[in-house]
Protein backbone atom coordinates (compact mmCIF):
# COMPACT_ATOMS: atom_id res chain seq x y z
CA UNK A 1 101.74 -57.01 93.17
CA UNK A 2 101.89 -53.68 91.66
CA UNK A 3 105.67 -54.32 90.92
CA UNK A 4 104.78 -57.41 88.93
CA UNK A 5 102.56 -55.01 87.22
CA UNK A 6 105.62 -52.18 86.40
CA UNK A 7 107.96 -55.54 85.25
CA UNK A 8 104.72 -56.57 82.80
CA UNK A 9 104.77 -52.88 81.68
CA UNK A 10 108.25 -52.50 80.96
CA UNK A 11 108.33 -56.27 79.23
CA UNK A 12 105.39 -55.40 76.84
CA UNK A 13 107.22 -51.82 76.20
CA UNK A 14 110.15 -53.40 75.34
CA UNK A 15 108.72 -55.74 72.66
CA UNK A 16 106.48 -53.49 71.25
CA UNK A 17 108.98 -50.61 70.63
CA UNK A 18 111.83 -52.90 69.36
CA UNK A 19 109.03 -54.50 67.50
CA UNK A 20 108.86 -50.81 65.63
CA UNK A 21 112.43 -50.32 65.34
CA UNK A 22 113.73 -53.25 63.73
CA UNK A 23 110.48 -53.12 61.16
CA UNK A 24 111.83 -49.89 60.32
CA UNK A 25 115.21 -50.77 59.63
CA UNK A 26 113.80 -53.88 57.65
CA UNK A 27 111.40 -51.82 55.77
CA UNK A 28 111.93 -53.17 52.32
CA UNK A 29 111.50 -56.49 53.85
CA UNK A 30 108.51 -56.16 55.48
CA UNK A 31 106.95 -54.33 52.79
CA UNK A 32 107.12 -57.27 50.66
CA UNK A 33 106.55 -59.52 53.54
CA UNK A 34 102.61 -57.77 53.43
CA UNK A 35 102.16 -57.11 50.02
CA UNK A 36 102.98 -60.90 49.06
CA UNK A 37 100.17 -61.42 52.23
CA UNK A 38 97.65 -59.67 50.78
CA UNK A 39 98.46 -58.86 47.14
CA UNK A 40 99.91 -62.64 46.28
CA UNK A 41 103.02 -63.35 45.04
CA UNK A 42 103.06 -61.42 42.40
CA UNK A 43 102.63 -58.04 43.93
CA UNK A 44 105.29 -56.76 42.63
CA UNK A 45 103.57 -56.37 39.32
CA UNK A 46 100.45 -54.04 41.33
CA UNK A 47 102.09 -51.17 41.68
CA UNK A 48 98.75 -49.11 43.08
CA UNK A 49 97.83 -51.76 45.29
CA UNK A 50 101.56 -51.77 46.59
CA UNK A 51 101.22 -47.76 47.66
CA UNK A 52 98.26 -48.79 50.05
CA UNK A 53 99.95 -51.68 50.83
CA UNK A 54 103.23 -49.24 51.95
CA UNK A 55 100.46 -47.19 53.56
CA UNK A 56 99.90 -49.93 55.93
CA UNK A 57 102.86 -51.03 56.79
CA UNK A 58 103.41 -47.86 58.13
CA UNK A 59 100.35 -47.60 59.80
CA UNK A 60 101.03 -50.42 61.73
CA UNK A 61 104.49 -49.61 62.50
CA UNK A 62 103.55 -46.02 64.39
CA UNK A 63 100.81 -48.22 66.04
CA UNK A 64 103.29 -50.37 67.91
CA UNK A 65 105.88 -47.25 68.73
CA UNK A 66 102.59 -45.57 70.14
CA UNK A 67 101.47 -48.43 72.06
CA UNK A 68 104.85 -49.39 73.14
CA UNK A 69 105.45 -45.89 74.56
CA UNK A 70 102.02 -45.73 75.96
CA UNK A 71 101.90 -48.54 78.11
CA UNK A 72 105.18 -46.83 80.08
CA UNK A 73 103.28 -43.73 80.77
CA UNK A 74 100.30 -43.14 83.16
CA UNK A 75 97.02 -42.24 80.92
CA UNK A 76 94.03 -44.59 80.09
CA UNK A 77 95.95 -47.99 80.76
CA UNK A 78 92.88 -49.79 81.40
CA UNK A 79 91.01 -48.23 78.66
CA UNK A 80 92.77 -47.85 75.43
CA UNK A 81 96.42 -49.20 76.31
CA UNK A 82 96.23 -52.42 77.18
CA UNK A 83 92.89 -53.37 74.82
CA UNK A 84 94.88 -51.98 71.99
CA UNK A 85 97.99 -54.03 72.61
CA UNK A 86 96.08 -57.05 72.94
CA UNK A 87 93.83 -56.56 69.73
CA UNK A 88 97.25 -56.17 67.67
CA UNK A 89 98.44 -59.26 69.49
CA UNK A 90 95.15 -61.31 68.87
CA UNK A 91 94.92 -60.58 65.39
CA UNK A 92 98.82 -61.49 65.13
CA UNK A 93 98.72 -64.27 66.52
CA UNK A 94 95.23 -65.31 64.31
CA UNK A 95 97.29 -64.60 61.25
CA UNK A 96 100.07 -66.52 62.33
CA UNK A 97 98.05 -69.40 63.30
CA UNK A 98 96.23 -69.38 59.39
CA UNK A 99 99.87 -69.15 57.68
CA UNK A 100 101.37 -71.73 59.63
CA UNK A 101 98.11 -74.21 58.50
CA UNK A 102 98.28 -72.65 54.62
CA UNK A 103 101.66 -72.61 53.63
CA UNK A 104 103.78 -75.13 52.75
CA UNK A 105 106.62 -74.00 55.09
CA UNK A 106 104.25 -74.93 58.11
CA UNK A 107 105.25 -73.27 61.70
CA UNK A 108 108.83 -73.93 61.85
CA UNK A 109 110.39 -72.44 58.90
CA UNK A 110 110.53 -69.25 57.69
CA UNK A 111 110.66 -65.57 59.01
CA UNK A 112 107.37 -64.00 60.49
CA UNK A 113 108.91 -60.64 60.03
CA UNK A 114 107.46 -59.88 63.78
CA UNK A 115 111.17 -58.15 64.10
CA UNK A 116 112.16 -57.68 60.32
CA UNK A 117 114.95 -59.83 59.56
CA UNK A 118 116.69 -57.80 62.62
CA UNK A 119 115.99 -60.94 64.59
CA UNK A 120 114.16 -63.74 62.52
CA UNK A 121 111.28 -66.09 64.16
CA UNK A 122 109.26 -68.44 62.55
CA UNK A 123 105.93 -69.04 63.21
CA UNK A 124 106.14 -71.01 66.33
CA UNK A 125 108.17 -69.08 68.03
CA UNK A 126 106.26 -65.84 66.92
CA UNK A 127 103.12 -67.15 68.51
CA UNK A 128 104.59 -68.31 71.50
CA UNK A 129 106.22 -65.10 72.28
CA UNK A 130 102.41 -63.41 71.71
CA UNK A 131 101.28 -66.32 74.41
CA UNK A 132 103.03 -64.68 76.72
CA UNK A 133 102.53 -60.83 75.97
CA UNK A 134 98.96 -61.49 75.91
CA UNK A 135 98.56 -63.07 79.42
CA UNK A 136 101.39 -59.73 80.91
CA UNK A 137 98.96 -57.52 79.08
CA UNK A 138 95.57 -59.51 80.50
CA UNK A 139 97.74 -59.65 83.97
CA UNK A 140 98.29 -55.75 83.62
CA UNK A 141 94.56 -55.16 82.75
CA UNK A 142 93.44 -56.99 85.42
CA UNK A 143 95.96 -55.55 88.13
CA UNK A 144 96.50 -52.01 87.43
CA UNK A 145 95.36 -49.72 89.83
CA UNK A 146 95.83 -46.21 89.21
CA UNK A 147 95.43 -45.61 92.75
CA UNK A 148 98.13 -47.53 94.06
CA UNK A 149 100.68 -47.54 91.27
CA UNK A 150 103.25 -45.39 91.50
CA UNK A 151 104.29 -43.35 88.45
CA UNK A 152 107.61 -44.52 86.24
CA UNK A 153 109.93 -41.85 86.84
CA UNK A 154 110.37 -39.32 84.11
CA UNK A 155 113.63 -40.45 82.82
CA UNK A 156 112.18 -44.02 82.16
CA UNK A 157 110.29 -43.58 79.43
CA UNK A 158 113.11 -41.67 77.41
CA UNK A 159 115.57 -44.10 78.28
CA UNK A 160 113.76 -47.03 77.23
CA UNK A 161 113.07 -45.81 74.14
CA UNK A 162 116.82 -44.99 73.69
CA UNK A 163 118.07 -47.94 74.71
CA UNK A 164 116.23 -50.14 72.32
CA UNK A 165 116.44 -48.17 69.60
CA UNK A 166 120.43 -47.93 70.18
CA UNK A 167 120.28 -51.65 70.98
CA UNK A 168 118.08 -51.99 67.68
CA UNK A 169 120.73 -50.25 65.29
CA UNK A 170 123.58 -51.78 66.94
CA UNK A 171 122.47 -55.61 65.38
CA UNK A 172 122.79 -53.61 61.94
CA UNK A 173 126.60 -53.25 62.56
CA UNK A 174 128.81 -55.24 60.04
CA UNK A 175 132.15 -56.65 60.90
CA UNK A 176 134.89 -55.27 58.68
CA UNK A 177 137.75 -57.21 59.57
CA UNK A 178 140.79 -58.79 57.93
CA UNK A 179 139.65 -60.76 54.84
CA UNK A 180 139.81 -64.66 54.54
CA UNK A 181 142.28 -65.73 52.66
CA UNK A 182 141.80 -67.11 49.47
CA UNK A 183 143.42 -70.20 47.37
CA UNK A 184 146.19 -68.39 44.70
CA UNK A 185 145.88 -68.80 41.54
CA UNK A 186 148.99 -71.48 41.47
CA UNK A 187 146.72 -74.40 43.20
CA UNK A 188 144.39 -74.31 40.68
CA UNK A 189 147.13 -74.63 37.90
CA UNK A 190 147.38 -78.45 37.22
CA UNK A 191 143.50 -78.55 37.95
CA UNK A 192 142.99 -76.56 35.04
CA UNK A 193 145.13 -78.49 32.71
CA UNK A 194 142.93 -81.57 34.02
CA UNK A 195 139.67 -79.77 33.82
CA UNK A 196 140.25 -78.63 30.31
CA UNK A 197 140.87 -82.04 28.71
CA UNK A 198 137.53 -83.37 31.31
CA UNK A 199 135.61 -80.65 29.79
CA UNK A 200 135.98 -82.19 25.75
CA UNK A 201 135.61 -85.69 27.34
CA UNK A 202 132.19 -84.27 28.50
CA UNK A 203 131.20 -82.12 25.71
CA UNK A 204 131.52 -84.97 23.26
CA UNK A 205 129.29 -86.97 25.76
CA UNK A 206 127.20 -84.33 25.67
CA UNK A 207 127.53 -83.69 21.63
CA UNK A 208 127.00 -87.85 20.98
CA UNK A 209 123.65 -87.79 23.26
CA UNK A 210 122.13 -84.72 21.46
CA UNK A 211 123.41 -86.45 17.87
CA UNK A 212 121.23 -89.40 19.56
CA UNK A 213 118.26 -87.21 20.26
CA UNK A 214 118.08 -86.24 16.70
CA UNK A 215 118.60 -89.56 15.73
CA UNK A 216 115.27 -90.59 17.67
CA UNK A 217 113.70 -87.22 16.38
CA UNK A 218 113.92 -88.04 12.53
CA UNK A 219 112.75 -91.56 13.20
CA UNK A 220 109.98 -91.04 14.84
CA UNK A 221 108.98 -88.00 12.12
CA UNK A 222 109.80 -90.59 9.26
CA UNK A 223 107.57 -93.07 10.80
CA UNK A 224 103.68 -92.87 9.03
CA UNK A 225 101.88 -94.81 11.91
CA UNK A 226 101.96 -91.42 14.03
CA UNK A 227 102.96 -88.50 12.11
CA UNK A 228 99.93 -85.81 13.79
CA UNK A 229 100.14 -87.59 17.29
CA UNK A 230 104.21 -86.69 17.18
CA UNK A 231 103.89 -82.94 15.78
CA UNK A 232 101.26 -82.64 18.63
CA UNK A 233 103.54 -83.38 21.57
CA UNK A 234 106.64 -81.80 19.99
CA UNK A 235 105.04 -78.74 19.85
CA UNK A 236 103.07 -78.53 23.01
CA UNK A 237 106.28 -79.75 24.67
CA UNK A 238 108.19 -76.54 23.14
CA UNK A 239 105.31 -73.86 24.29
CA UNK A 240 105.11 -75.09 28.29
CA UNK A 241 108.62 -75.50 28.33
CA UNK A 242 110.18 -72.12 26.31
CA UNK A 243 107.24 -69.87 27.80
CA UNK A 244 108.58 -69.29 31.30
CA UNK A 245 112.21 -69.67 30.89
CA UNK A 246 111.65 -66.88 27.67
CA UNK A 247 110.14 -64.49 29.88
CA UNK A 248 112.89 -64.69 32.68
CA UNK A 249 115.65 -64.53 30.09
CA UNK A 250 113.81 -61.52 28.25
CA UNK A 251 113.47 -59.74 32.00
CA UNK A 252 117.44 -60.56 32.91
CA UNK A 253 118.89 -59.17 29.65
CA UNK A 254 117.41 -55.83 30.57
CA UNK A 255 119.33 -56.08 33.78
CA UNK A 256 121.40 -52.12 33.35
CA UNK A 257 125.37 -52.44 33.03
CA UNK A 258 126.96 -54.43 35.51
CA UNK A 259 129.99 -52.98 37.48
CA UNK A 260 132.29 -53.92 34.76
CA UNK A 261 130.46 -51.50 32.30
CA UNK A 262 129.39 -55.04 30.30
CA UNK A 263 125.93 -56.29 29.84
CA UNK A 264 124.05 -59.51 31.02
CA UNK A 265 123.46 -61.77 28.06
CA UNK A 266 121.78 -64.37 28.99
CA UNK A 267 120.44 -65.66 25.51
CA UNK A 268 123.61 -67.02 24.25
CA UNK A 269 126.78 -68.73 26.13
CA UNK A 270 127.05 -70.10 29.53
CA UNK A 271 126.20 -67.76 32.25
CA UNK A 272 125.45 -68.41 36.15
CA UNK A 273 123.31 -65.96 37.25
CA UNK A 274 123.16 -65.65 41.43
CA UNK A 275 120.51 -63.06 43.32
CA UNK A 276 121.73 -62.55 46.64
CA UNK A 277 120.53 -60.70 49.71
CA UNK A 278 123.73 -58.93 50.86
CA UNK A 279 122.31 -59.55 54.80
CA UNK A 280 121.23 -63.45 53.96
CA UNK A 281 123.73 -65.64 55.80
CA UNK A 282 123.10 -68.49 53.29
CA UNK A 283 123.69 -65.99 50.40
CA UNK A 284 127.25 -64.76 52.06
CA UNK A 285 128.27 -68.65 52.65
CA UNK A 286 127.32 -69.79 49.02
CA UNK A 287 129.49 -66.82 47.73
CA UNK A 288 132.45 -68.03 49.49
CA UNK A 289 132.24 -71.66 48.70
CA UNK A 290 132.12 -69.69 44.90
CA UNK A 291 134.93 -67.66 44.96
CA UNK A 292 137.46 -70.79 46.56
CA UNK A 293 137.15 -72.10 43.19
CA UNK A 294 138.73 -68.82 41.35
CA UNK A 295 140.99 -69.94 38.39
CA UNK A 296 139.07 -73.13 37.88
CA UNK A 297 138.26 -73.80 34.47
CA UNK A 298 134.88 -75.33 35.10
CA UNK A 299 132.75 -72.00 35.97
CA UNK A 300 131.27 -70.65 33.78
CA UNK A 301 130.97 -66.54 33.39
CA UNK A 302 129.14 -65.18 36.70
CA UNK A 303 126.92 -62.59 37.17
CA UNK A 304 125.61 -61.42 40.94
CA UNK A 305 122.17 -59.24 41.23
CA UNK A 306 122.48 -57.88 44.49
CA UNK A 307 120.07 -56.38 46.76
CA UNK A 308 120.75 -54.28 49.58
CA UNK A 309 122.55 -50.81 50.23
CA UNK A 310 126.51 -50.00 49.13
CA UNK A 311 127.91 -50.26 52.69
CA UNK A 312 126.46 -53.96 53.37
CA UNK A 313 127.41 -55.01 49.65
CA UNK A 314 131.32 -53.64 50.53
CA UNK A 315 130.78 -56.16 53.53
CA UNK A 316 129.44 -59.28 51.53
CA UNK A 317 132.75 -59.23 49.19
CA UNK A 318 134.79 -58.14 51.69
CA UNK A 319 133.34 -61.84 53.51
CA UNK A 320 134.51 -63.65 50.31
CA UNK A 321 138.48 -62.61 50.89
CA UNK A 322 137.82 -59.55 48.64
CA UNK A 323 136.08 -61.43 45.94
CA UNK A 324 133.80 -59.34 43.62
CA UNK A 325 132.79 -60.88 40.51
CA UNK A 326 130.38 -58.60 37.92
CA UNK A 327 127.41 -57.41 39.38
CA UNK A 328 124.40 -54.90 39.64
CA UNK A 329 122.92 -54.00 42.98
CA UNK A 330 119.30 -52.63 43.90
CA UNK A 331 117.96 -51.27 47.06
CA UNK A 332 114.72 -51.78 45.59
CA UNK A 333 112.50 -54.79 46.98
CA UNK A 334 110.02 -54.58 44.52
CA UNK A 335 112.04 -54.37 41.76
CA UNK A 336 114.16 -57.33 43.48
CA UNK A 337 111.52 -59.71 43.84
CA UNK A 338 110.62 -59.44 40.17
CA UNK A 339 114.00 -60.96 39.17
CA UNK A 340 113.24 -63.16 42.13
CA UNK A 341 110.07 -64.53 40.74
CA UNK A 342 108.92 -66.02 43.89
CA UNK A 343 111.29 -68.01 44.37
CA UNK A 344 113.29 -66.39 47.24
CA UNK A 345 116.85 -65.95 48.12
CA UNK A 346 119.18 -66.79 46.87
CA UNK A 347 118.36 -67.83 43.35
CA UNK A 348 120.83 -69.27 41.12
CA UNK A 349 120.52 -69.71 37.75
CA UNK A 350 123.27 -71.86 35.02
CA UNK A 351 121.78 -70.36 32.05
CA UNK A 352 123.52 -71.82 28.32
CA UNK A 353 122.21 -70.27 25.03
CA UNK A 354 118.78 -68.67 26.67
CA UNK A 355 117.90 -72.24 28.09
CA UNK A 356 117.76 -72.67 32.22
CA UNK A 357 119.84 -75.97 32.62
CA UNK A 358 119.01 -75.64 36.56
CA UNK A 359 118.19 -73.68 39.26
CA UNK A 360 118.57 -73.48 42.71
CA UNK A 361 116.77 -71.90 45.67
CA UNK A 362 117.05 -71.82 49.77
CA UNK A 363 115.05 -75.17 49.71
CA UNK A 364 116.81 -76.67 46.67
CA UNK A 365 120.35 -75.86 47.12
CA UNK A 366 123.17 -78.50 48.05
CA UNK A 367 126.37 -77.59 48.25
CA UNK A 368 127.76 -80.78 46.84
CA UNK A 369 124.99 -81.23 44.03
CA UNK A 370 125.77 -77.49 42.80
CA UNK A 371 129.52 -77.80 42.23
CA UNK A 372 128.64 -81.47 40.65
CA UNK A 373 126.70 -79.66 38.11
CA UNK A 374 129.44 -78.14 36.62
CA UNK A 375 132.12 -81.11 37.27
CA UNK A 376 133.79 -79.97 40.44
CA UNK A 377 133.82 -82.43 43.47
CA UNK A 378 134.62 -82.00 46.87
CA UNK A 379 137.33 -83.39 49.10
CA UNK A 380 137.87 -83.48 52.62
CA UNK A 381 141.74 -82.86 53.40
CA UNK A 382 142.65 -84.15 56.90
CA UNK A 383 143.06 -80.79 58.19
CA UNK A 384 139.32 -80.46 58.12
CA UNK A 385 139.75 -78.13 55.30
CA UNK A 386 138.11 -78.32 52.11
CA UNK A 387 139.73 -78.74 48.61
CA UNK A 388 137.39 -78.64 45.60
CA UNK A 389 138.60 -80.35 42.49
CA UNK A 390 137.60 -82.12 39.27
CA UNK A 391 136.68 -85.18 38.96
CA UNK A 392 138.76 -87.52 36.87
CA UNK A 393 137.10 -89.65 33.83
CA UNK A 394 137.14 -92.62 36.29
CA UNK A 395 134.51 -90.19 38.59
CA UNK A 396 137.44 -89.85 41.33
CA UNK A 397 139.33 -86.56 42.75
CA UNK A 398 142.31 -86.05 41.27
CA UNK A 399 145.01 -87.31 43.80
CA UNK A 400 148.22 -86.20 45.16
CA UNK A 401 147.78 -82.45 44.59
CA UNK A 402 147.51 -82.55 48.94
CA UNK A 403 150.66 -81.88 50.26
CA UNK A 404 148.49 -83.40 52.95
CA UNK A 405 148.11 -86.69 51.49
């Protein structure tokens, strides 16, 4: 029995110090992770509340290193130890119970933070893995007896500790190997010529529908029957739609210089503004699918905001064959999430003349219905690879340009 008790030990040990560990390494994240918990989702713009807030995170952070450390060694186990563990657990597991009800997401989507974004859970998997440290530590406060357990050796407690930790940093290693390789420049060539005469064929589209607009604008002014009633809704139309999209363009033109030494303007041209996490999976794929269209005439000018440290932004271009379009990178969370605006990673903006024409976020994003935005359709070579190119005025790929086909 009392071995079943040392195996509950070292399992609730484990968790609770690698529960410390990755937090620490994911501090940035879970920072936010509370501060959006308690403070809302704009926290970011509470800067006192967020250094309490920081204060916390800490607090809880030593908590679990203490505990997990604690429960290995031979003092109070019955009496502190194990009611501490399972008070952090309980009220855990209450909180992840309420957020799973509240938000949107539900149980099954999402990150908990329980282990930073070292090793994402969701909510149901959170809670289930806090089912079953609660009944070890119940098991261990029921069973323990000091007079029959034998001591963990000295070493153990050191080497546990060690271990984790080392296994902890090790899922922080990035793979630097050879880059992908990327389409040349010559594919794209005849693509080009085609996109450039699709691109007038859709401007004047585009020209002829906003000639309508004004068309339907001046009639509807000249008309007496309505003239207040149509001031009215033009206006109010113009304040909830220019409000929001003002601010964020306002905020992203006073983005610093970008890695090219040029600025973001985002109040006049086309621009396609991407925020990416340089550790978010989804952010690294997206990227690639990006840079296999270099050369194609259909992109507009793009702009990354990147958050995370020099070393893991080396890795996210290196990912993309070596791709690296203008950019500016933060390590700052905070200052992240502002450009963010709850929305998440990534974010993607197609900005044109200080107007959003569409965004995109985790839950939003298609593959296929971003590169139909600007023009460019997929096709499926029989290789399995995939070729993107524009869509001719009839609405099909161009053809023949496969050596496969």
């Amino acid at each position: 029995m009392q071995n079943w008790v040392k195996a509950s030990r070292i399992f609730l040990a484990i968790m609770f110090i690698f529960s410390a560990v990755s937090k620490m390494l994911s501090l940035p994240f879970f920072d936010g992770l509370v501060a959006e918990l308690i403070l809302g989702p704009d926290y970011y713009n509470n800067p006192e509340p967020l250094l309490y807030t920081q204060m916390l995170t800490r607090f809880l952070i030593g908590a679990e290193l203490i505990l997990g450390v604690a429960i290995l060694l031979e003092f109070q186990i019955k009496r502190l130890v194990i009611p501490g563990i399972l008070a952090m657990l309980l009220i855990f597991t209450i909180h992840l119970f309420y957020v799973g009800f509240t938000s949107s997401k539900g149980f099954i989507e999402g990150n908990c933070g329980c282990f930073g974004d070292i090793l994402p859970m969701n909510n149901l998997e959170s809670i289930i893995k806090n089912v079953v440290a609660i009944i070890a530590g119940v098991f261990v406060w029921m069973k323990y007896n000091p007079s029959e357990q034998k001591a963990f050796p000295v070493w153990t407690t050191p080497l546990v500790l060690g271990l984790i930790t080392f296994a902890t940093l090790g899922a922080t290693i990035k793979d630097y190997g050879t880059p992908i390789e990327m389409p040349t420049e010559p594919e794209f060539e005849e693509e080009i010529s085609s996109d450039t005469n699709n691109s007038s064929g859709i401007d004047t589209i585009q020209n002829a529908i906003s000639e309508e607009g004004k068309i339907d604008d001046k009639t509807e002014k000249s008309d007496p029957k309505y003239p207040d009633k149509t001031t009215e809704t033009s206006t109010s139309t113009k304040t909830d739609n220019s409000t929001p999209v003002n601010k964020t363009i306002q905020m992203l033109n006073k983005i610093p210089a970008l890695s090219d030494g040029s600025k973001l303007n985002a109040s006049s041209g086309k621009v396609l503004v991407c925020m990416f996490s340089m550790t978010c999976s989804h952010c690294q794929e997206i990227y690639r699918d990006m840079c296999k269209t270099n050369g194609d005439a259909g992109w507009p000018k793009t702009v990354l905001i990147n958050f995370g440290k020099d070393f893991e932004q080396k890795y996210f271009f290196t990912q993309a064959g070596g791709c690296e379009k203008p950019h500016y990178r933060t390590e700052d969370y905070v200052q992240f999430n502002k450009w963010l605006e709850g929305e998440g990673f990534p974010r993607i903006l197609a900005i044109e003349n200080g107007v959003i024409k569409k965004s995109w976020n985790l839950d939003s994003y298609t593959k296929e219905d971003f590169f139909n935005f600007y023009g460019i359709k997929e096709k499926k070579t029989e290789d399995g690879g995939i070729k993107l190119q524009k869509p001719n005025n009839d609405g099909d790929g161009l053809q023949g340009k496969n050596p496969w086909d």
